[in-house]
Protein backbone atom coordinates (compact mmCIF):
# COMPACT_ATOMS: atom_id res chain seq x y z
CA UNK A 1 91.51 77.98 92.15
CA UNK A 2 94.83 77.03 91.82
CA UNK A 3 96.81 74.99 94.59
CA UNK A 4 99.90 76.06 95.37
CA UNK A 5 102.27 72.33 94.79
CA UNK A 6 104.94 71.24 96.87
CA UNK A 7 108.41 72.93 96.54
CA UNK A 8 111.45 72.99 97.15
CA UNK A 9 112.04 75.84 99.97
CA UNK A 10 115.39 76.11 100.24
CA UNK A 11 116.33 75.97 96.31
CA UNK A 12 113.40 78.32 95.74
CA UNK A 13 115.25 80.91 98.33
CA UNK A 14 118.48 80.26 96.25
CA UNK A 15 116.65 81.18 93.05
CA UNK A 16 114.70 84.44 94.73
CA UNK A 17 118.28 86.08 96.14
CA UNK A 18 120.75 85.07 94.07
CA UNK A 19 121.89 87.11 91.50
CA UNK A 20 122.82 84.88 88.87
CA UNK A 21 123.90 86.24 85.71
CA UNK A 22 122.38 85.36 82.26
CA UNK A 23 123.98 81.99 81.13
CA UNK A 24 126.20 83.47 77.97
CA UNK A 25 125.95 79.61 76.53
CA UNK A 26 121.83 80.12 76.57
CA UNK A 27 121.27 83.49 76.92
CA UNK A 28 118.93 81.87 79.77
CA UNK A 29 118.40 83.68 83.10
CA UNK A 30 115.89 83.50 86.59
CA UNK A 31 114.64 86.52 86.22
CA UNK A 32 114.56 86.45 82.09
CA UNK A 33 112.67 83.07 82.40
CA UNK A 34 110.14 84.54 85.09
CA UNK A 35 109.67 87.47 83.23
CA UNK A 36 108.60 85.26 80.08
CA UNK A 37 106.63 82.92 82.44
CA UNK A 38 104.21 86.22 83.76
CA UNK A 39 103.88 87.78 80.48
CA UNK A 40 102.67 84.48 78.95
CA UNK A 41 100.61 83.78 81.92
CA UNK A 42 98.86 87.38 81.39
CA UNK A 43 98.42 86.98 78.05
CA UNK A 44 96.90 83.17 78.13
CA UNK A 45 96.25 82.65 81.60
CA UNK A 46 98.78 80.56 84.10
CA UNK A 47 97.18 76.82 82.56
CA UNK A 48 99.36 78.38 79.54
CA UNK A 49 102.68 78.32 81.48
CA UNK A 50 104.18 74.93 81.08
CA UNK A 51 108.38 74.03 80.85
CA UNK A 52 107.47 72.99 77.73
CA UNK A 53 105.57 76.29 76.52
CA UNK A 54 108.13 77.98 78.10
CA UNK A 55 111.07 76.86 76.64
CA UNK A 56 109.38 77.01 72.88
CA UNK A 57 109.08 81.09 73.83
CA UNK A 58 112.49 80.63 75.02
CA UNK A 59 113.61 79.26 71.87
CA UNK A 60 115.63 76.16 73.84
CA UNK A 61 114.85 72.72 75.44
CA UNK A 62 112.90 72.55 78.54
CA UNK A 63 115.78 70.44 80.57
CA UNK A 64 117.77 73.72 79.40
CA UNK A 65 115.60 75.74 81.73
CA UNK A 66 115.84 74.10 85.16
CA UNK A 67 118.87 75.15 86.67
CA UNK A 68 117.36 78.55 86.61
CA UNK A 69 113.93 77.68 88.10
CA UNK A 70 113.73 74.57 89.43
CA UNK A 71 110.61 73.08 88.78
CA UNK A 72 106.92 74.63 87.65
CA UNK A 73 106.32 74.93 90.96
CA UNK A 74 109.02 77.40 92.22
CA UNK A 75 108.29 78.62 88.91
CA UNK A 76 104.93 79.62 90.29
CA UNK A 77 106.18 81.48 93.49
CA UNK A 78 109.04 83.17 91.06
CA UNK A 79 106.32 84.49 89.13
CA UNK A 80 104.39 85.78 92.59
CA UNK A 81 107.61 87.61 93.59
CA UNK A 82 107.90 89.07 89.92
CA UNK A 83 104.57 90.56 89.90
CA UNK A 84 104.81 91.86 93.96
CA UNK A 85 107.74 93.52 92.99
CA UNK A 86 105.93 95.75 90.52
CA UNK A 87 103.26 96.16 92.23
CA UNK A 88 104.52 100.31 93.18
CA UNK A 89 105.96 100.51 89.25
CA UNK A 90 104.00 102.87 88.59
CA UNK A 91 102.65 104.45 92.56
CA UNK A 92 104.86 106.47 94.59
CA UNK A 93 103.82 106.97 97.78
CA UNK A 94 105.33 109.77 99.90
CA UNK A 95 106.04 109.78 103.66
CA UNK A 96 104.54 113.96 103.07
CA UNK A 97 101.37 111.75 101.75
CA UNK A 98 98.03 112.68 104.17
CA UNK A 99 97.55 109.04 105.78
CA UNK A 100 94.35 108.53 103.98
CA UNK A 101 95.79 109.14 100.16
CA UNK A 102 98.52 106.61 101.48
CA UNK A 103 95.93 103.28 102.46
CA UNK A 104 94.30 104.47 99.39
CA UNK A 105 97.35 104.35 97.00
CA UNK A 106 98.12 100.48 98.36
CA UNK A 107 94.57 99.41 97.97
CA UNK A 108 94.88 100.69 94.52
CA UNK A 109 98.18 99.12 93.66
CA UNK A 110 97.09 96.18 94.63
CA UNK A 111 93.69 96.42 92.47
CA UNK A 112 95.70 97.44 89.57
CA UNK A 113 97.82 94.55 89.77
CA UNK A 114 95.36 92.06 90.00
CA UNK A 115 93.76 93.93 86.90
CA UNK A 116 96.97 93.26 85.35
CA UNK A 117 97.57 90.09 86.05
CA UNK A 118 94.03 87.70 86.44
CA UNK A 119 95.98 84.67 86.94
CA UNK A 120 97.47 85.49 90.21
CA UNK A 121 93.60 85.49 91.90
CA UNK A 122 93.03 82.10 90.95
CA UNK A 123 96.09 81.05 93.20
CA UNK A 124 94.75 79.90 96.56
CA UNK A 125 96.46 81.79 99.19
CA UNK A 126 99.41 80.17 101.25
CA UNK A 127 102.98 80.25 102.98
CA UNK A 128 105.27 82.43 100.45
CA UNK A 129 108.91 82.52 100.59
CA UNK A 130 109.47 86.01 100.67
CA UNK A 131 112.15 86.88 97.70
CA UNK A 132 112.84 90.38 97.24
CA UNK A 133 109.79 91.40 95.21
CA UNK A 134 107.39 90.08 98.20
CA UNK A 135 109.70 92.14 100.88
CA UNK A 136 110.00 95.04 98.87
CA UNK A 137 106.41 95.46 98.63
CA UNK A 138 105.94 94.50 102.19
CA UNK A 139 107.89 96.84 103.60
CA UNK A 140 106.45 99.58 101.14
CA UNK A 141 103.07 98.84 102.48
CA UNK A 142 104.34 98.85 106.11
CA UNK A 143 105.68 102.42 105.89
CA UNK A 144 102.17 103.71 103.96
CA UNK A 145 100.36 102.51 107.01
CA UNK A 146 102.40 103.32 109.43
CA UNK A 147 102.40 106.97 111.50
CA UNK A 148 98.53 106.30 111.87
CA UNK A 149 98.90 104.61 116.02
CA UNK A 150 99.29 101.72 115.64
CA UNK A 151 101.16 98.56 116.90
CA UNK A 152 103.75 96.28 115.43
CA UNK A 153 101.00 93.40 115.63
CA UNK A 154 98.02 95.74 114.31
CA UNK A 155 99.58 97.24 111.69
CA UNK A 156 100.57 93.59 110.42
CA UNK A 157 96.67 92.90 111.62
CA UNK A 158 95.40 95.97 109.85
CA UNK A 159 97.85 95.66 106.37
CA UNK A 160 96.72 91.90 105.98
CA UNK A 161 92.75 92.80 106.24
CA UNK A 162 93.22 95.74 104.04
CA UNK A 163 94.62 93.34 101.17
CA UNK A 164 92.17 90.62 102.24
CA UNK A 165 89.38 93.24 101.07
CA UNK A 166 91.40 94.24 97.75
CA UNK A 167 91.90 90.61 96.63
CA UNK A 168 88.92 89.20 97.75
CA UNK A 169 86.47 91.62 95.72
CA UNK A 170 89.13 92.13 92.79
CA UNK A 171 89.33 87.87 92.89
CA UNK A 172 85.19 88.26 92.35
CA UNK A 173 85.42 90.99 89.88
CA UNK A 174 87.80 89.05 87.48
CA UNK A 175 85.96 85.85 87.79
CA UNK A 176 82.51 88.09 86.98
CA UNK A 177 84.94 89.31 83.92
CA UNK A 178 85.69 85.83 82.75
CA UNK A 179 81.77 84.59 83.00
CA UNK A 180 80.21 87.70 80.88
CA UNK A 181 83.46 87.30 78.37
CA UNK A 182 82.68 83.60 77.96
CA UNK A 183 78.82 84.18 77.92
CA UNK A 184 76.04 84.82 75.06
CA UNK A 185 74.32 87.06 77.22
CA UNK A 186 75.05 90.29 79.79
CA UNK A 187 73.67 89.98 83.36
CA UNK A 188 70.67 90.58 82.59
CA UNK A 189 70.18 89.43 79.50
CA UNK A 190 70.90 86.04 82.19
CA UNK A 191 68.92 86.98 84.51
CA UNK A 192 66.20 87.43 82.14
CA UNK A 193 66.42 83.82 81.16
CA UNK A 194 66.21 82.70 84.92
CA UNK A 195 64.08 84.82 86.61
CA UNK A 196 60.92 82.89 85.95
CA UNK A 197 62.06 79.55 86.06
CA UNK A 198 63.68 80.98 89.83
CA UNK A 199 60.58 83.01 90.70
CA UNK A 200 58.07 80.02 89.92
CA UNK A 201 60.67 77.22 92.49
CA UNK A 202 60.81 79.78 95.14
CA UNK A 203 56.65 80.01 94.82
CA UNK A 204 56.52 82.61 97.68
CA UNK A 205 58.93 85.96 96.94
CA UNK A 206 57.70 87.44 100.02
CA UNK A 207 60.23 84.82 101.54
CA UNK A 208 62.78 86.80 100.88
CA UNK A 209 61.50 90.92 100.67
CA UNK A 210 65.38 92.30 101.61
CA UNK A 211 66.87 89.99 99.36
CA UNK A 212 64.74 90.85 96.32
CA UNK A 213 64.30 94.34 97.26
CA UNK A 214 68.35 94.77 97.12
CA UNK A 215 68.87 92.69 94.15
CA UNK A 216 66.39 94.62 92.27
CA UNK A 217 68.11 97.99 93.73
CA UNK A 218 71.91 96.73 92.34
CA UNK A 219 69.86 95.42 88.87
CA UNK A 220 68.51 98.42 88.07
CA UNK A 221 71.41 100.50 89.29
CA UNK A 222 74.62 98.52 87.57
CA UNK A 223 72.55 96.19 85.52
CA UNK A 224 74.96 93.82 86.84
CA UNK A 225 73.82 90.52 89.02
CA UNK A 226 76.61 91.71 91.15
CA UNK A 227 79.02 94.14 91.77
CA UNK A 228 82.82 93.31 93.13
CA UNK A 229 84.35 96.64 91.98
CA UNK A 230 81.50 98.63 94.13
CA UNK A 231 82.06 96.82 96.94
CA UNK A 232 85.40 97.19 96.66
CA UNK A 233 85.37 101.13 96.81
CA UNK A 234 82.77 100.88 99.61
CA UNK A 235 85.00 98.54 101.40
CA UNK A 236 87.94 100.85 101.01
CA UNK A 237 86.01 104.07 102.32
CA UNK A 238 84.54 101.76 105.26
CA UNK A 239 88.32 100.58 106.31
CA UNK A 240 89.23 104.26 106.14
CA UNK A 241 86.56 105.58 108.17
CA UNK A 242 86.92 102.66 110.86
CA UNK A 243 90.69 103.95 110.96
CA UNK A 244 89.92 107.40 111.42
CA UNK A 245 87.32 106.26 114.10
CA UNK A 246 90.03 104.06 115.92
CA UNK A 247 92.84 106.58 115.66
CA UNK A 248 91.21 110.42 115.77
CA UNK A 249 94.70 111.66 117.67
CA UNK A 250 96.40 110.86 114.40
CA UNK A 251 93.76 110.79 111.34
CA UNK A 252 92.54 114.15 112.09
């Protein structure tokens, strides 16, 4: 994964809030830059999105490009914002919305976007400034949980796990992507070319009965080694079961 560098936090707050106009010298803007910046980075992946790569797109020089995003770093969390900001493009969801259809239409948003954009699951988690895209989202995803009983604290609590689950198993599913993509061989056309070598080291299978039984279960279901899109669905319809459990008054 990625690590997020050091930056700047109060230019990076400048460059998230302000709204600067498009330089009519350059043509250059923040948000025209960032925009560029997430496009190439879905295209190529975010090892793609240099100052230098950027401002060949951009058709300028790369010292022409600072004063609009500081460094690659704030570039990074610019990028973030972007992409949290369209997160509900496309998803509208309705106060009028049964609770349910609402946790379900964030988990999905947030699935989607990850879909849409790899690179931001290679990012290790951290500290964001929150720029407009980030609160916007935020306070989208507040409102879709809230009404169900809970507190301030849980519903921060309960919003963070929920996304936790969605980026976690989407983060898994992408890198499972990448590893078939890059591969000669599906799962288990892999697993075919490791199971004896693996079944002759462990010497005794009956070590492990659950493990093989299960393994063998999801093999022979999916034909996948593992599935990260599965669990996410059953994690989903878990969380909304433990909610209705937790808050019948209101879930029924």
């Amino acid at each position: 994964m990625v690590k997020r560098s050091e930056i700047d936090e109060l230019k990076l707050v400048s460059l998230l809030w302000r709204n600067a106009p498009t330089s009519p010298r350059s043509g250059l803007s923040t948000s025209g830059i960032t925009e560029l910046a997430v496009n190439l980075a879905d295209r190529e992946g975010l090892e793609a999105v240099t100052i230098r790569r950027l401002a060949s797109e951009a058709g300028v020089t790369a010292m022409a490009l600072y004063p609009h995003i500081g460094g690659h770093a704030e570039l990074v969390e610019l990028m973030l914002d972007h992409v949290a900001g369209t997160t509900y493009a496309n998803t509208e969801i309705s106060s009028e919305t049964d609770w349910r259809n609402r946790v379900i239409a964030v988990a999905e948003a947030n699935w989607n976007s990850c879909q849409t954009h790899p690179w931001i699951t290679d990012i290790t988690p951290g500290r964001p400034v929150p720029g407009p895209g980030i609160t916007t989202k935020y306070e989208i995803e507040l409102r879709a949980l809230d009404g169900i009983g809970m507190t301030d604290i849980v519903l921060e609590h309960t919003l963070t796990a929920l996304l936790a689950l969605v980026q976690g198993t989407a983060r898994s599913a992408i890198a499972a992507q990448r590893e078939r993509a890059s591969g000669e061989h599906d799962d288990m056309g892999w697993w075919s070319g490791i199971e004896p070598t693996l079944t002759a080291a462990i010497s005794d299978p009956s070590r492990f009965p659950t493990a093989a039984c299960v393994s063998s279960a999801l093999g022979e279901a999916t034909g996948l080694a593992n599935d990260p899109e599965g669990a996410y669905h059953r994690g989903v319809a878990l969380f909304l079961d433990g909610l209705k459990q937790q808050y019948p008054t209101k879930t029924s």
